[in-house]
C-alpha atoms as a PDB file:
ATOM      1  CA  UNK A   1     -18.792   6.823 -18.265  1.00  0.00           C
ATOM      2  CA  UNK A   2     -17.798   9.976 -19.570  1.00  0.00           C
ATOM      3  CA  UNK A   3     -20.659  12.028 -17.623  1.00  0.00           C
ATOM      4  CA  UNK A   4     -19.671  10.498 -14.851  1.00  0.00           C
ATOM      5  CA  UNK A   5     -16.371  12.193 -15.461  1.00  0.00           C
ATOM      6  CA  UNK A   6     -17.335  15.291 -16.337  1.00  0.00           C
ATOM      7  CA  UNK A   7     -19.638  14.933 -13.407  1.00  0.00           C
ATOM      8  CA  UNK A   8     -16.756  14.190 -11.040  1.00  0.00           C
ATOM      9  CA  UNK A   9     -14.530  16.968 -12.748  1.00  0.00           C
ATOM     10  CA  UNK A  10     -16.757  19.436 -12.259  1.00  0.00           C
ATOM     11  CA  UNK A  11     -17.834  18.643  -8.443  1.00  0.00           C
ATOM     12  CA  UNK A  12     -14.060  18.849  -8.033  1.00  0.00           C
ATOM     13  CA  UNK A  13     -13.695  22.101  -9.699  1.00  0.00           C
ATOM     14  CA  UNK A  14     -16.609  23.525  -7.567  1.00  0.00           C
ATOM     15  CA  UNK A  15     -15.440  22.466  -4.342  1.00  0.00           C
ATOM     16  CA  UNK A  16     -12.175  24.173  -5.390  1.00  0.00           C
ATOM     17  CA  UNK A  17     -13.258  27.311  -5.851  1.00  0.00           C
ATOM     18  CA  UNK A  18     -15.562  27.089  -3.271  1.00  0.00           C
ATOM     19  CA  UNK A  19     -12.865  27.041  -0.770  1.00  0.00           C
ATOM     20  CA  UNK A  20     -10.855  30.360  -1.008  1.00  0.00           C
ATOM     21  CA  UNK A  21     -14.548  32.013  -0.931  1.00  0.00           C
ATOM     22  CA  UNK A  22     -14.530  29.970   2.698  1.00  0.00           C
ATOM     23  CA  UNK A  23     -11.883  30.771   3.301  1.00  0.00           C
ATOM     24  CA  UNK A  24     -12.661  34.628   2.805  1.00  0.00           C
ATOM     25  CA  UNK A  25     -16.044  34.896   4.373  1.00  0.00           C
ATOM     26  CA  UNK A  26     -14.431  33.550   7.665  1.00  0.00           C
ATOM     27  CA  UNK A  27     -11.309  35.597   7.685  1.00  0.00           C
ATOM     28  CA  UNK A  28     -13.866  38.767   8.665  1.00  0.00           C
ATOM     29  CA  UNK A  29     -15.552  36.593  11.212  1.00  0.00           C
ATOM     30  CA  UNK A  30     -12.586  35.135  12.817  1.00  0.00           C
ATOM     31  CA  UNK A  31     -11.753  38.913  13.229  1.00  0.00           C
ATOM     32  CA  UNK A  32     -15.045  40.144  14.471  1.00  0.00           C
ATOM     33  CA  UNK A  33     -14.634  37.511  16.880  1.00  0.00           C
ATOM     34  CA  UNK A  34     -11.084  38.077  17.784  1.00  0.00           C
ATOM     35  CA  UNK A  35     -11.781  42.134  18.704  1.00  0.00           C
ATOM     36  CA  UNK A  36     -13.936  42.025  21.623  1.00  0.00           C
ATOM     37  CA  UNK A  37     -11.762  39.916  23.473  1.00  0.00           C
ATOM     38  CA  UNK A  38      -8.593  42.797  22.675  1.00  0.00           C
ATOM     39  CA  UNK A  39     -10.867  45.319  23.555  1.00  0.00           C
ATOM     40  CA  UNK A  40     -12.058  43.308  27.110  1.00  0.00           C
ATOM     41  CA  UNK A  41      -8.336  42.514  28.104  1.00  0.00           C
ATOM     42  CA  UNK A  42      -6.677  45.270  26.264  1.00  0.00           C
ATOM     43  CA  UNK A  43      -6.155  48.602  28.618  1.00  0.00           C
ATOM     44  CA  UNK A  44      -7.233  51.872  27.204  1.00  0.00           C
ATOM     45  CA  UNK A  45      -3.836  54.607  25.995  1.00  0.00           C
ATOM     46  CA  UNK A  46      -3.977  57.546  28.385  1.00  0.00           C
ATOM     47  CA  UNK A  47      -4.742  60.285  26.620  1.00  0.00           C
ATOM     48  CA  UNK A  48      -2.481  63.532  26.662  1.00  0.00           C
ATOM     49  CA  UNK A  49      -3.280  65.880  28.558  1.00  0.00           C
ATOM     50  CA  UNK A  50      -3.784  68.958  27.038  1.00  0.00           C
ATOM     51  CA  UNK A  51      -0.821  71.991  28.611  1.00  0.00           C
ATOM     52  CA  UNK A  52      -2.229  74.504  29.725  1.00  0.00           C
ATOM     53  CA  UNK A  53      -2.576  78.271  27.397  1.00  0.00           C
ATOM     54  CA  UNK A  54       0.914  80.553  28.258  1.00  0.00           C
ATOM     55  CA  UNK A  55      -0.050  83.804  30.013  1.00  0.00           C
ATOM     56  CA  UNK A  56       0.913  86.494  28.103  1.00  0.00           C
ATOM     57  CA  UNK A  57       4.238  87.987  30.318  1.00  0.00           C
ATOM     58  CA  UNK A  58       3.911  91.868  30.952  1.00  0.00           C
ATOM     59  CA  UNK A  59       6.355  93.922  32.698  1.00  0.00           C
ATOM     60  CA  UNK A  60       5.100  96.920  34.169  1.00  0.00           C
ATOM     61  CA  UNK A  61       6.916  99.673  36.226  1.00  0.00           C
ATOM     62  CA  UNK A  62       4.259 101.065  38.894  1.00  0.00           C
ATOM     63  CA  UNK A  63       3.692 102.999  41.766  1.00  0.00           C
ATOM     64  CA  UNK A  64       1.126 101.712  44.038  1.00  0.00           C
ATOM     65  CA  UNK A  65      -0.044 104.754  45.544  1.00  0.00           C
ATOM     66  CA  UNK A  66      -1.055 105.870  42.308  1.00  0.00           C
ATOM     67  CA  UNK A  67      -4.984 105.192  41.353  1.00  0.00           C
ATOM     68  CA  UNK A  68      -3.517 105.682  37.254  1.00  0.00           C
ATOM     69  CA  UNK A  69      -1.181 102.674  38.121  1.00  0.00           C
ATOM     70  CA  UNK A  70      -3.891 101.069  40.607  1.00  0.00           C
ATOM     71  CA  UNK A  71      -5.842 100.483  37.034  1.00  0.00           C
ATOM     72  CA  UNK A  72      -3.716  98.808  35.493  1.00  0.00           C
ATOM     73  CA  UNK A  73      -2.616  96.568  37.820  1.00  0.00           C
ATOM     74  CA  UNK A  74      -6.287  95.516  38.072  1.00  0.00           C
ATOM     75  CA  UNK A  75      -6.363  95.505  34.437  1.00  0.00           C
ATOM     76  CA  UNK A  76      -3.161  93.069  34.299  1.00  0.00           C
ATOM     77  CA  UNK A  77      -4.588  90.536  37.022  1.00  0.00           C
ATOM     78  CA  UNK A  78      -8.313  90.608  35.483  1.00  0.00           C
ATOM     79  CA  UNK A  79      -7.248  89.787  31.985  1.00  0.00           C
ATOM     80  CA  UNK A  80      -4.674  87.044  33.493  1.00  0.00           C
ATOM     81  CA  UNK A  81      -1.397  88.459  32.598  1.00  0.00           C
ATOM     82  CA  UNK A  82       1.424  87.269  33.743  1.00  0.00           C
ATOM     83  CA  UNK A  83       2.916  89.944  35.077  1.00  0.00           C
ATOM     84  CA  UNK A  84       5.809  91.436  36.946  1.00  0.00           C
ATOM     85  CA  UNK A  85       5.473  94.655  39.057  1.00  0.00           C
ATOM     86  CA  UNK A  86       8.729  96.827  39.581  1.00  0.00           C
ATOM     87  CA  UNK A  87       8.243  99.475  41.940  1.00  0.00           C
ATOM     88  CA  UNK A  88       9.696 102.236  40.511  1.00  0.00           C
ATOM     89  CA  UNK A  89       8.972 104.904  43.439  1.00  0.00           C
ATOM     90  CA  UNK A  90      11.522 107.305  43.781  1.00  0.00           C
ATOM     91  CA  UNK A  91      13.502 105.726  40.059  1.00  0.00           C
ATOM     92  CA  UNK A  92      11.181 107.862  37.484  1.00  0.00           C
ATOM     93  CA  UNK A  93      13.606 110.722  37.697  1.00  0.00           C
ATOM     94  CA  UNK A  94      16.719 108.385  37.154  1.00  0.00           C
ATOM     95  CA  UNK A  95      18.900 108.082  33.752  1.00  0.00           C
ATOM     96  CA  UNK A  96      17.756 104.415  33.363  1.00  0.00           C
ATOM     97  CA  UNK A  97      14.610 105.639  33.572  1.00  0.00           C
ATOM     98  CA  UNK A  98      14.405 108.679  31.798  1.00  0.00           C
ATOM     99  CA  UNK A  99      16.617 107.328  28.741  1.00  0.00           C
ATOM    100  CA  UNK A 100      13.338 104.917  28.283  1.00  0.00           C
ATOM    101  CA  UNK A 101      10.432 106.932  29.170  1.00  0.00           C
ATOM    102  CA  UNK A 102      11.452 110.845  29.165  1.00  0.00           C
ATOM    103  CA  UNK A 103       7.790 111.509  30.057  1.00  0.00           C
ATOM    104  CA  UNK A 104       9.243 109.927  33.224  1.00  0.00           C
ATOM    105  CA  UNK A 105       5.536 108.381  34.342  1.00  0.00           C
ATOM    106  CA  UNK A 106       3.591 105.561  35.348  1.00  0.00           C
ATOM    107  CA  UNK A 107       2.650 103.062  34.828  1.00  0.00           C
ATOM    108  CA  UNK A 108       4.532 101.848  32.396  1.00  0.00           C
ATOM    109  CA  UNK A 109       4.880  98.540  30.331  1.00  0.00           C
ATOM    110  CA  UNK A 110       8.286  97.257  28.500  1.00  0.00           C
ATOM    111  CA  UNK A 111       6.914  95.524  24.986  1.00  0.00           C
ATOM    112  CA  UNK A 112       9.444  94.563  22.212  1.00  0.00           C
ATOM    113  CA  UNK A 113       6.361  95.017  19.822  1.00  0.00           C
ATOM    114  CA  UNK A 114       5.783  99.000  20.698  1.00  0.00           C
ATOM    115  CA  UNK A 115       8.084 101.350  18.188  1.00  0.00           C
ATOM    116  CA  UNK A 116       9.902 102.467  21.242  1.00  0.00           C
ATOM    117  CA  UNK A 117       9.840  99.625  23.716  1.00  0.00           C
ATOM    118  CA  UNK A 118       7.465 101.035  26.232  1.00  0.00           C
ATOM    119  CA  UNK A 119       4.305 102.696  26.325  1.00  0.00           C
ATOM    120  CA  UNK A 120       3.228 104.826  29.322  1.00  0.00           C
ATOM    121  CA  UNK A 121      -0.792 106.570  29.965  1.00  0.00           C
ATOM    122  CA  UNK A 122      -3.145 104.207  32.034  1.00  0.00           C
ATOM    123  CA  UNK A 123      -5.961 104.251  29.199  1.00  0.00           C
ATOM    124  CA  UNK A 124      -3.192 103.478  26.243  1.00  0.00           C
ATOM    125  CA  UNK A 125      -1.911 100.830  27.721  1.00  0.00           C
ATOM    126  CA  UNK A 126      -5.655  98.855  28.485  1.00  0.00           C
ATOM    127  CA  UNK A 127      -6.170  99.496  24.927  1.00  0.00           C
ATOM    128  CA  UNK A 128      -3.315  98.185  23.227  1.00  0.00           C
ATOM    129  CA  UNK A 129      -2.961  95.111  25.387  1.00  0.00           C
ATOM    130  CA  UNK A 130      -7.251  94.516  24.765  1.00  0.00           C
ATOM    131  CA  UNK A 131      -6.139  95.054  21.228  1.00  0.00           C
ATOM    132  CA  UNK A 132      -2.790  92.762  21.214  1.00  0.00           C
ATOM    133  CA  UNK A 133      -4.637  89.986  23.502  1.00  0.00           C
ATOM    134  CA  UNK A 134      -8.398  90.183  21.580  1.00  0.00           C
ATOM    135  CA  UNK A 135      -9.211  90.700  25.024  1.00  0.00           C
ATOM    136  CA  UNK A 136     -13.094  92.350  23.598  1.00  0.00           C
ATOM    137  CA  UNK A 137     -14.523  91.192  27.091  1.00  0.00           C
ATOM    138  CA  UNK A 138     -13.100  94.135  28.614  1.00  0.00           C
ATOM    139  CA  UNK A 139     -13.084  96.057  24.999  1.00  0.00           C
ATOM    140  CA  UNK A 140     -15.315  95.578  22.675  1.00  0.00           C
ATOM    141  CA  UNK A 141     -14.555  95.008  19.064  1.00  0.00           C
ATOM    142  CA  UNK A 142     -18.115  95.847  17.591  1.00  0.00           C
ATOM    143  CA  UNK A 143     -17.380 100.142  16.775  1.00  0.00           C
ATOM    144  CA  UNK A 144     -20.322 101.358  18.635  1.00  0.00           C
ATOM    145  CA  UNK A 145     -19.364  99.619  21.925  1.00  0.00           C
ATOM    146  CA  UNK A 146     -15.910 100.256  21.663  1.00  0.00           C
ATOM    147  CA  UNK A 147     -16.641 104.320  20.619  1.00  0.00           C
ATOM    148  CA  UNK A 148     -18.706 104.411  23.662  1.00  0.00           C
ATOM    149  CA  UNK A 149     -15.954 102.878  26.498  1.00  0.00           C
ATOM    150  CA  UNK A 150     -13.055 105.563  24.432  1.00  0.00           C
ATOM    151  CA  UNK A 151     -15.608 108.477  25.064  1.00  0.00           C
ATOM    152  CA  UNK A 152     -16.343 107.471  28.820  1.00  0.00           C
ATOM    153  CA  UNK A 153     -12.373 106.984  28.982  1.00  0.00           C
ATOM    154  CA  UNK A 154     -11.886 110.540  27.458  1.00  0.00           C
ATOM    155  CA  UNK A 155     -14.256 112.162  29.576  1.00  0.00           C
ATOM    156  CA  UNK A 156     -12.815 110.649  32.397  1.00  0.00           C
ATOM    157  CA  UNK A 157      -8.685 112.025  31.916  1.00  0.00           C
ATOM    158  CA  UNK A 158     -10.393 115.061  30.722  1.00  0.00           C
ATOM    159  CA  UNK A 159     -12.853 115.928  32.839  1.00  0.00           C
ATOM    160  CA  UNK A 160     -13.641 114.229  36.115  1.00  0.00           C
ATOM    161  CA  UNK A 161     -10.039 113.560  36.979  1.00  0.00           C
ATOM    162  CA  UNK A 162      -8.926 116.966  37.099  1.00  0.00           C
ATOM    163  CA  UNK A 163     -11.228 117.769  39.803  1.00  0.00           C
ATOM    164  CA  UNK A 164     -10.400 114.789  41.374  1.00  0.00           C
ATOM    165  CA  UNK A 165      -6.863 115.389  41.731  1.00  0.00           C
ATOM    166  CA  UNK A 166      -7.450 119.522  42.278  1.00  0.00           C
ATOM    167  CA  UNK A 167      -9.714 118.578  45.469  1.00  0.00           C
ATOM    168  CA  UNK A 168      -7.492 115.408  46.530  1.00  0.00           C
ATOM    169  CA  UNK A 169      -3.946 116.252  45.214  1.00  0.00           C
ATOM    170  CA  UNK A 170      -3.707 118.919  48.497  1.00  0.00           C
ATOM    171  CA  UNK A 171      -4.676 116.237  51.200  1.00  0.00           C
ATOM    172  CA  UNK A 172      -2.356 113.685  49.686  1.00  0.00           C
ATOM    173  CA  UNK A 173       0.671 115.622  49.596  1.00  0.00           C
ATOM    174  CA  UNK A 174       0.750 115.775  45.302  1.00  0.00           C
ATOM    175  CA  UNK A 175       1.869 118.460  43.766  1.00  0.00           C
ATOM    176  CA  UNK A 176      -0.791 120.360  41.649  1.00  0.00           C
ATOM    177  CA  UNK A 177       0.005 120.813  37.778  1.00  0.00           C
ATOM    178  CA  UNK A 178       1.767 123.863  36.817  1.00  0.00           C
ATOM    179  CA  UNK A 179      -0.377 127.096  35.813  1.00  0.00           C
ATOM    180  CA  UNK A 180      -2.847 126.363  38.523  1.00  0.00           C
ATOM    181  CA  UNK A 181      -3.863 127.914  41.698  1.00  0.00           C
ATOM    182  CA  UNK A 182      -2.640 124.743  44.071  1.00  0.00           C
ATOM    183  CA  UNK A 183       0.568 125.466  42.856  1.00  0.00           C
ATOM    184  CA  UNK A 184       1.090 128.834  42.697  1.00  0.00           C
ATOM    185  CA  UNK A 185       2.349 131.098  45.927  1.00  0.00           C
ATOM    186  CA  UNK A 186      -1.407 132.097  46.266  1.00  0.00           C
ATOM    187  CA  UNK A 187      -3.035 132.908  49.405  1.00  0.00           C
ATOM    188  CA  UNK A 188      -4.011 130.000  51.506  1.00  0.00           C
ATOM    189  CA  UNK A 189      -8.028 131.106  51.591  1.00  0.00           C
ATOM    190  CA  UNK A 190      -7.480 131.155  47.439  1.00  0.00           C
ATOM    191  CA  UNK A 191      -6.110 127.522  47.652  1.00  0.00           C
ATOM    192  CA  UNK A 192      -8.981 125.994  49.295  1.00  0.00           C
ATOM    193  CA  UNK A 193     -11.781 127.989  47.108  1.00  0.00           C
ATOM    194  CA  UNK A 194     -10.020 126.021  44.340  1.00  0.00           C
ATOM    195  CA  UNK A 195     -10.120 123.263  46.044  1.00  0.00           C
ATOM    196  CA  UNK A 196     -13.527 123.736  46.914  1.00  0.00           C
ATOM    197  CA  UNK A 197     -14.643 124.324  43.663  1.00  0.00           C
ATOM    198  CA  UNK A 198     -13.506 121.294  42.581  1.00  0.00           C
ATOM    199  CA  UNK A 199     -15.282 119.377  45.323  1.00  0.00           C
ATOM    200  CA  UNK A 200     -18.689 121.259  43.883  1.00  0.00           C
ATOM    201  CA  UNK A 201     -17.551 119.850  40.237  1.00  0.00           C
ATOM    202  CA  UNK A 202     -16.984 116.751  40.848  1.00  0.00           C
ATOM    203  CA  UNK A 203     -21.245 115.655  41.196  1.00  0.00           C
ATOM    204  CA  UNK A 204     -21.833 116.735  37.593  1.00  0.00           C
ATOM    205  CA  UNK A 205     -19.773 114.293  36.064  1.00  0.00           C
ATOM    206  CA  UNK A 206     -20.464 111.660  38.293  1.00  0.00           C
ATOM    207  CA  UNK A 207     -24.013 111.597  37.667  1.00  0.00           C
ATOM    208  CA  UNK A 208     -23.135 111.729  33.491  1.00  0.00           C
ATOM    209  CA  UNK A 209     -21.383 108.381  33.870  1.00  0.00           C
ATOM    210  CA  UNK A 210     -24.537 106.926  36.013  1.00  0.00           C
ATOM    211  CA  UNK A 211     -27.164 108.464  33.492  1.00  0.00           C
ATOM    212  CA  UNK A 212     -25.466 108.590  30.145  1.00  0.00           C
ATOM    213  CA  UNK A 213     -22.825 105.732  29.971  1.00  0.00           C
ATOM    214  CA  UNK A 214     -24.262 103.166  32.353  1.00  0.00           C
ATOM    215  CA  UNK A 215     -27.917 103.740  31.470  1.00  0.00           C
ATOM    216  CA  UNK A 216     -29.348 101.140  33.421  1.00  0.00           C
ATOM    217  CA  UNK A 217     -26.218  98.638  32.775  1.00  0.00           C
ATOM    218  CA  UNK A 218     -24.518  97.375  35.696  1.00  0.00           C
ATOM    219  CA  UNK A 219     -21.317  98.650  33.998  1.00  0.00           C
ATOM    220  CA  UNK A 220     -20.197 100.815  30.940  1.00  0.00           C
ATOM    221  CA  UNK A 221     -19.284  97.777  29.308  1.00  0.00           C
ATOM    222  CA  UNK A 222     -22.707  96.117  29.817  1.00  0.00           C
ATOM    223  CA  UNK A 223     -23.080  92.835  31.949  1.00  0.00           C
ATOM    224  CA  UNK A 224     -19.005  93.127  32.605  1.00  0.00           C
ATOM    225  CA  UNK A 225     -16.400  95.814  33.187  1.00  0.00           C
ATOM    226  CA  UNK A 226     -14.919  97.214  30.488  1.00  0.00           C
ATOM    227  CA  UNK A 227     -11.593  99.049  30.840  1.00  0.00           C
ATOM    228  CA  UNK A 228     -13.840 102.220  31.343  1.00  0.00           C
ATOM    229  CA  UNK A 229     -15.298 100.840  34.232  1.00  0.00           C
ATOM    230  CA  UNK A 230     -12.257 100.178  35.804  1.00  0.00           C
ATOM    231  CA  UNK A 231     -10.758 103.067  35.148  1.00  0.00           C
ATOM    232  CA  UNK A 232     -13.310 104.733  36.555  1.00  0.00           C
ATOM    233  CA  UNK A 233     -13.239 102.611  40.169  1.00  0.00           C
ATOM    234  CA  UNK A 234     -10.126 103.119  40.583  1.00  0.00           C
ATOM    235  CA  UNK A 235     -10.903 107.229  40.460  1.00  0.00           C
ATOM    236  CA  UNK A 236     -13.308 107.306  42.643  1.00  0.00           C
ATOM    237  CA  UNK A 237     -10.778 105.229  45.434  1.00  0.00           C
ATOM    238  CA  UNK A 238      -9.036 108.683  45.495  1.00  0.00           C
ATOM    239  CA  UNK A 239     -11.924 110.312  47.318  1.00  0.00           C
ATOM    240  CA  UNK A 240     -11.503 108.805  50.050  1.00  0.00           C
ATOM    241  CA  UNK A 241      -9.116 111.008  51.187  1.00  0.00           C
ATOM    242  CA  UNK A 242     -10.950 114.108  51.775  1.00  0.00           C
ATOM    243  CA  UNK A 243     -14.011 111.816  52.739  1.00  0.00           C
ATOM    244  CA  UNK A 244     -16.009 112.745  49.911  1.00  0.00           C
ATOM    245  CA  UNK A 245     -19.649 111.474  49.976  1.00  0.00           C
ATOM    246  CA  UNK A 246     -20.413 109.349  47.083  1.00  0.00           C
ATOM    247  CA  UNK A 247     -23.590 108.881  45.734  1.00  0.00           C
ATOM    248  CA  UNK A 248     -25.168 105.570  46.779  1.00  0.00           C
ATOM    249  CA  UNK A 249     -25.105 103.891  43.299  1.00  0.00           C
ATOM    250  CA  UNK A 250     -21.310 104.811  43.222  1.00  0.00           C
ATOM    251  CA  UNK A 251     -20.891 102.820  46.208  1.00  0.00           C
ATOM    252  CA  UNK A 252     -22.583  99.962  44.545  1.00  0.00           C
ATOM    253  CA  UNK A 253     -20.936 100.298  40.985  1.00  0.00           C
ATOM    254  CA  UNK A 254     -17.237 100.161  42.705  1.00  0.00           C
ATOM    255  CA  UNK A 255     -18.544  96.978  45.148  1.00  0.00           C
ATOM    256  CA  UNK A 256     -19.901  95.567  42.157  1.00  0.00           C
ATOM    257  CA  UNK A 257     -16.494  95.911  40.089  1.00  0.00           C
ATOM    258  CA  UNK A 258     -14.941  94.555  43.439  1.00  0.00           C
ATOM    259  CA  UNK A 259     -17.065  91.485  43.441  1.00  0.00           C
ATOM    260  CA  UNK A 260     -17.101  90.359  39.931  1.00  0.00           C
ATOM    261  CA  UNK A 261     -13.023  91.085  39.882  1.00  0.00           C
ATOM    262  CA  UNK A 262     -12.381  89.338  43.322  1.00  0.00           C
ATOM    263  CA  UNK A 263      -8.412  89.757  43.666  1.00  0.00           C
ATOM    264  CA  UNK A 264      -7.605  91.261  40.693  1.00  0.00           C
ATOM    265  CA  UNK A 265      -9.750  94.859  42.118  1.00  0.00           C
ATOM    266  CA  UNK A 266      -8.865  94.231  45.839  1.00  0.00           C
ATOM    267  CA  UNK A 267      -5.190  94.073  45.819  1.00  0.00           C
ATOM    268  CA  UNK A 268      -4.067  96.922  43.836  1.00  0.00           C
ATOM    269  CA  UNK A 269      -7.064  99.085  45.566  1.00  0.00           C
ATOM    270  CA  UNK A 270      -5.724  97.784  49.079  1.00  0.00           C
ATOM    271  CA  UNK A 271      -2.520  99.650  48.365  1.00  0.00           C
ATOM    272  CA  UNK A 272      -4.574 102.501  47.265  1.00  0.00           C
ATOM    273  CA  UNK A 273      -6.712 102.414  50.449  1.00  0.00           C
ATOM    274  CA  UNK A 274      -3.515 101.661  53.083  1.00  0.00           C
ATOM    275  CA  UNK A 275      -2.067 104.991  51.337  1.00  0.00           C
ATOM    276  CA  UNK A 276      -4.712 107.091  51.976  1.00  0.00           C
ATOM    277  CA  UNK A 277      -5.182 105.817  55.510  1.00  0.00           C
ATOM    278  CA  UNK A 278      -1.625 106.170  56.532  1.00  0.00           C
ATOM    279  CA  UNK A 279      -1.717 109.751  55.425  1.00  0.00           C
ATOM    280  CA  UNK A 280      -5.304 110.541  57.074  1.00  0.00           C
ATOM    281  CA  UNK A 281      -3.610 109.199  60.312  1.00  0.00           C
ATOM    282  CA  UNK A 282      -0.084 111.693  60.230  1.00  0.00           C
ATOM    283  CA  UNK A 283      -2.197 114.472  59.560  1.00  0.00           C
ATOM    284  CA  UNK A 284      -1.700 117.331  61.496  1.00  0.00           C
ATOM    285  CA  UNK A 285      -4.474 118.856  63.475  1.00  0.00           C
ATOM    286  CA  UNK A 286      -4.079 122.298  62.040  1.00  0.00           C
ATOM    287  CA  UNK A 287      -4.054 121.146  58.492  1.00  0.00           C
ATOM    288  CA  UNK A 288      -7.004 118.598  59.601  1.00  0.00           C
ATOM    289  CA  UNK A 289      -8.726 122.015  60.789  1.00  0.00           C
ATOM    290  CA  UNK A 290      -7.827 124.115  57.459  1.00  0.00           C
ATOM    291  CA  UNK A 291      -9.180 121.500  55.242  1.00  0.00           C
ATOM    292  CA  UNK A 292     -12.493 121.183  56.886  1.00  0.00           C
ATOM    293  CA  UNK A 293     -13.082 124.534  57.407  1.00  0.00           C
ATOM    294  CA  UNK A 294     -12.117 125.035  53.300  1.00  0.00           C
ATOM    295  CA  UNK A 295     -14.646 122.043  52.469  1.00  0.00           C
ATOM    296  CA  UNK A 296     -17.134 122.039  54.365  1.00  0.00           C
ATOM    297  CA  UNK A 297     -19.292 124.203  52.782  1.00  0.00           C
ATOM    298  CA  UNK A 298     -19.501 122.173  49.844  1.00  0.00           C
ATOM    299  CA  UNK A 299     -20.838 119.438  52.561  1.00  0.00           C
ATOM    300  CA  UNK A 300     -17.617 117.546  52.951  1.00  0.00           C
ATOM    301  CA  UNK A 301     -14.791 117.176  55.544  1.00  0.00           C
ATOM    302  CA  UNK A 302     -11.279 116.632  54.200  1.00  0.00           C
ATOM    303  CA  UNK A 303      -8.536 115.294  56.621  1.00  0.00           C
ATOM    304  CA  UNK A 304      -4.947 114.719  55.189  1.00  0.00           C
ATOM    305  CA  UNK A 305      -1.343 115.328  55.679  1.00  0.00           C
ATOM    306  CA  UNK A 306       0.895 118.094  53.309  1.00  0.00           C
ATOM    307  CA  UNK A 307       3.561 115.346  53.106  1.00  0.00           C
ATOM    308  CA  UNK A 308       6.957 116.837  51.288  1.00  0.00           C
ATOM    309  CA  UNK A 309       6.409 116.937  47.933  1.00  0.00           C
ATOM    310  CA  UNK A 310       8.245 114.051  46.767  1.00  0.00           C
ATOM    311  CA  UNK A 311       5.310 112.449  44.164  1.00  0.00           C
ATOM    312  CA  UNK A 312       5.275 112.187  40.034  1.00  0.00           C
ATOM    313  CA  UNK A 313       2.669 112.611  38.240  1.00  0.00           C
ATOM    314  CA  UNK A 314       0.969 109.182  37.070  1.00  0.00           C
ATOM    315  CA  UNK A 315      -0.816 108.593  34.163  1.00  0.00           C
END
């Protein structure tokens, strides 16, 4: 009698505690069978979508004649500023615009970070904002790379510019730099052997930029233009003017920069290139006549007005 008690006792005891262990090996089941149907009925949370990266605002006082402030409108548009233009044609000479920049040229951007607000000088301004932006696509950070585009940049403002403006500056109607035979009271004849020899000059650099800094690259910047390269398209628009004959890889390099810039090259340049055809077509036939005869025997043929002298210098 008594093991049958302690029998029964302890079946009761085990089917006691054999029920909250039931009890808690089918809670996860009853679960596990419960979440497929939620996920089969239940609808999926749209996700958020992500907004869109802010474009870095940039306001920049321009004039679009200008092949200084032609590069860096390009530059603005290629990096994907954005950016608003103010034409500030005939306003560089004004109080407003003097108090802020008493260099009174363009282009020139308005920036709360620079010392003084603004910073003017095409080349400056790439930099800084490639700098600001980590924009190393267009200027590299590695020290080689980026010593190379500064020196192609130097020898650009340094070198091939001024014989770009001193053969181009006449047939657009710019007024030549102080000190220098364009703008002295100098015989006509000693005008256009300046402007002459600057025609001459101009092939020696040219063919520096093709052998030394492009070496074989499709750009100075390697597989994509640097702010060198377009620095340096935007020169050679300038040409145009006097119908200078650029070498055939020139033609390529600046159809090249146009291509892989779409928009960004083509709009600012089409201001460029309306400019220098409007003034091609007021030209008058005895300055037409005076500028050939200058030219040609450095094998080119300049036609372009002498427009009153109203321009600024750009930088």
């Amino acid at each position: 009698m008594a093991k049958t008690a302690t029998k029964t006792a302890g079946e009761s005891a085990a089917k006691a505690a054999a029920k909250p262990a039931a009890k808690a090996a089918a809670k996860p089941k009853a679960k596990a069978a419960v979440r497929p149907a939620v996920k089969a009925t239940g609808k999926a949370a749209p996700r958020a979508k992500a907004k869109p990266a802010k474009k870095p605002a940039l306001k920049l006082s321009m004039l679009k004649p200008s092949v200084n402030n032609m590069t860096v409108r390009v530059f603005a548009r290629a990096a994907g500023f954005d950016h608003a233009e103010t034409d500030a044609w005939g306003h560089t000479r004004s109080p407003e615009f003097m108090a802020r920049n008493p260099a009174h040229l363009t282009p020139m951007i308005e920036d709360k970070s620079l010392p003084r607000g603004v910073l003017w000088e095409s080349c400056a301004i790439m930099q800084y904002l490639a700098n600001k932006h980590g924009l190393e696509k267009f200027y590299p950070k590695a020290p080689a790379k980026r010593a190379m585009v500064d020196s192609a940049m130097f020898y650009l403002i340094g070198t091939l510019y001024p014989y770009v403006a001193r053969a181009t500056y006449p047939a657009l109607g710019f007024p030549h730099y102080a000190g220098e035979v364009g703008h002295s009271d100098a015989h006509p004849d000693r005008k256009s052997e300046a402007q002459k020899a600057a025609m001459a000059a101009i092939a020696e650099p040219l063919e520096v930029f093709h052998s030394f800094f492009r070496d074989g690259k499709p750009f100075i910047g390697g597989k994509h233009p640097s702010i060198a390269d377009i620095r340096l398209a935007a020169t050679l628009e300038f040409l145009a003017v006097v119908d200078y004959s650029l070498p055939r890889w020139a033609k390529d390099y600046v159809a090249a920069i146009e291509k892989t810039l779409g928009k960004a090259y083509s709009e600012p340049a089409g201001d460029v290139r309306g400019y220098i055809a409007h003034v091609k077509s007021q030209a008058r036939p005895e300055v037409k006549d005076a500028l050939t005869e200058a030219l040609s025997t450095a094998g080119q043929f300049a036609f372009g007005p002498r427009p009153r002298m109203y321009w600024r210098r750009t930088s």
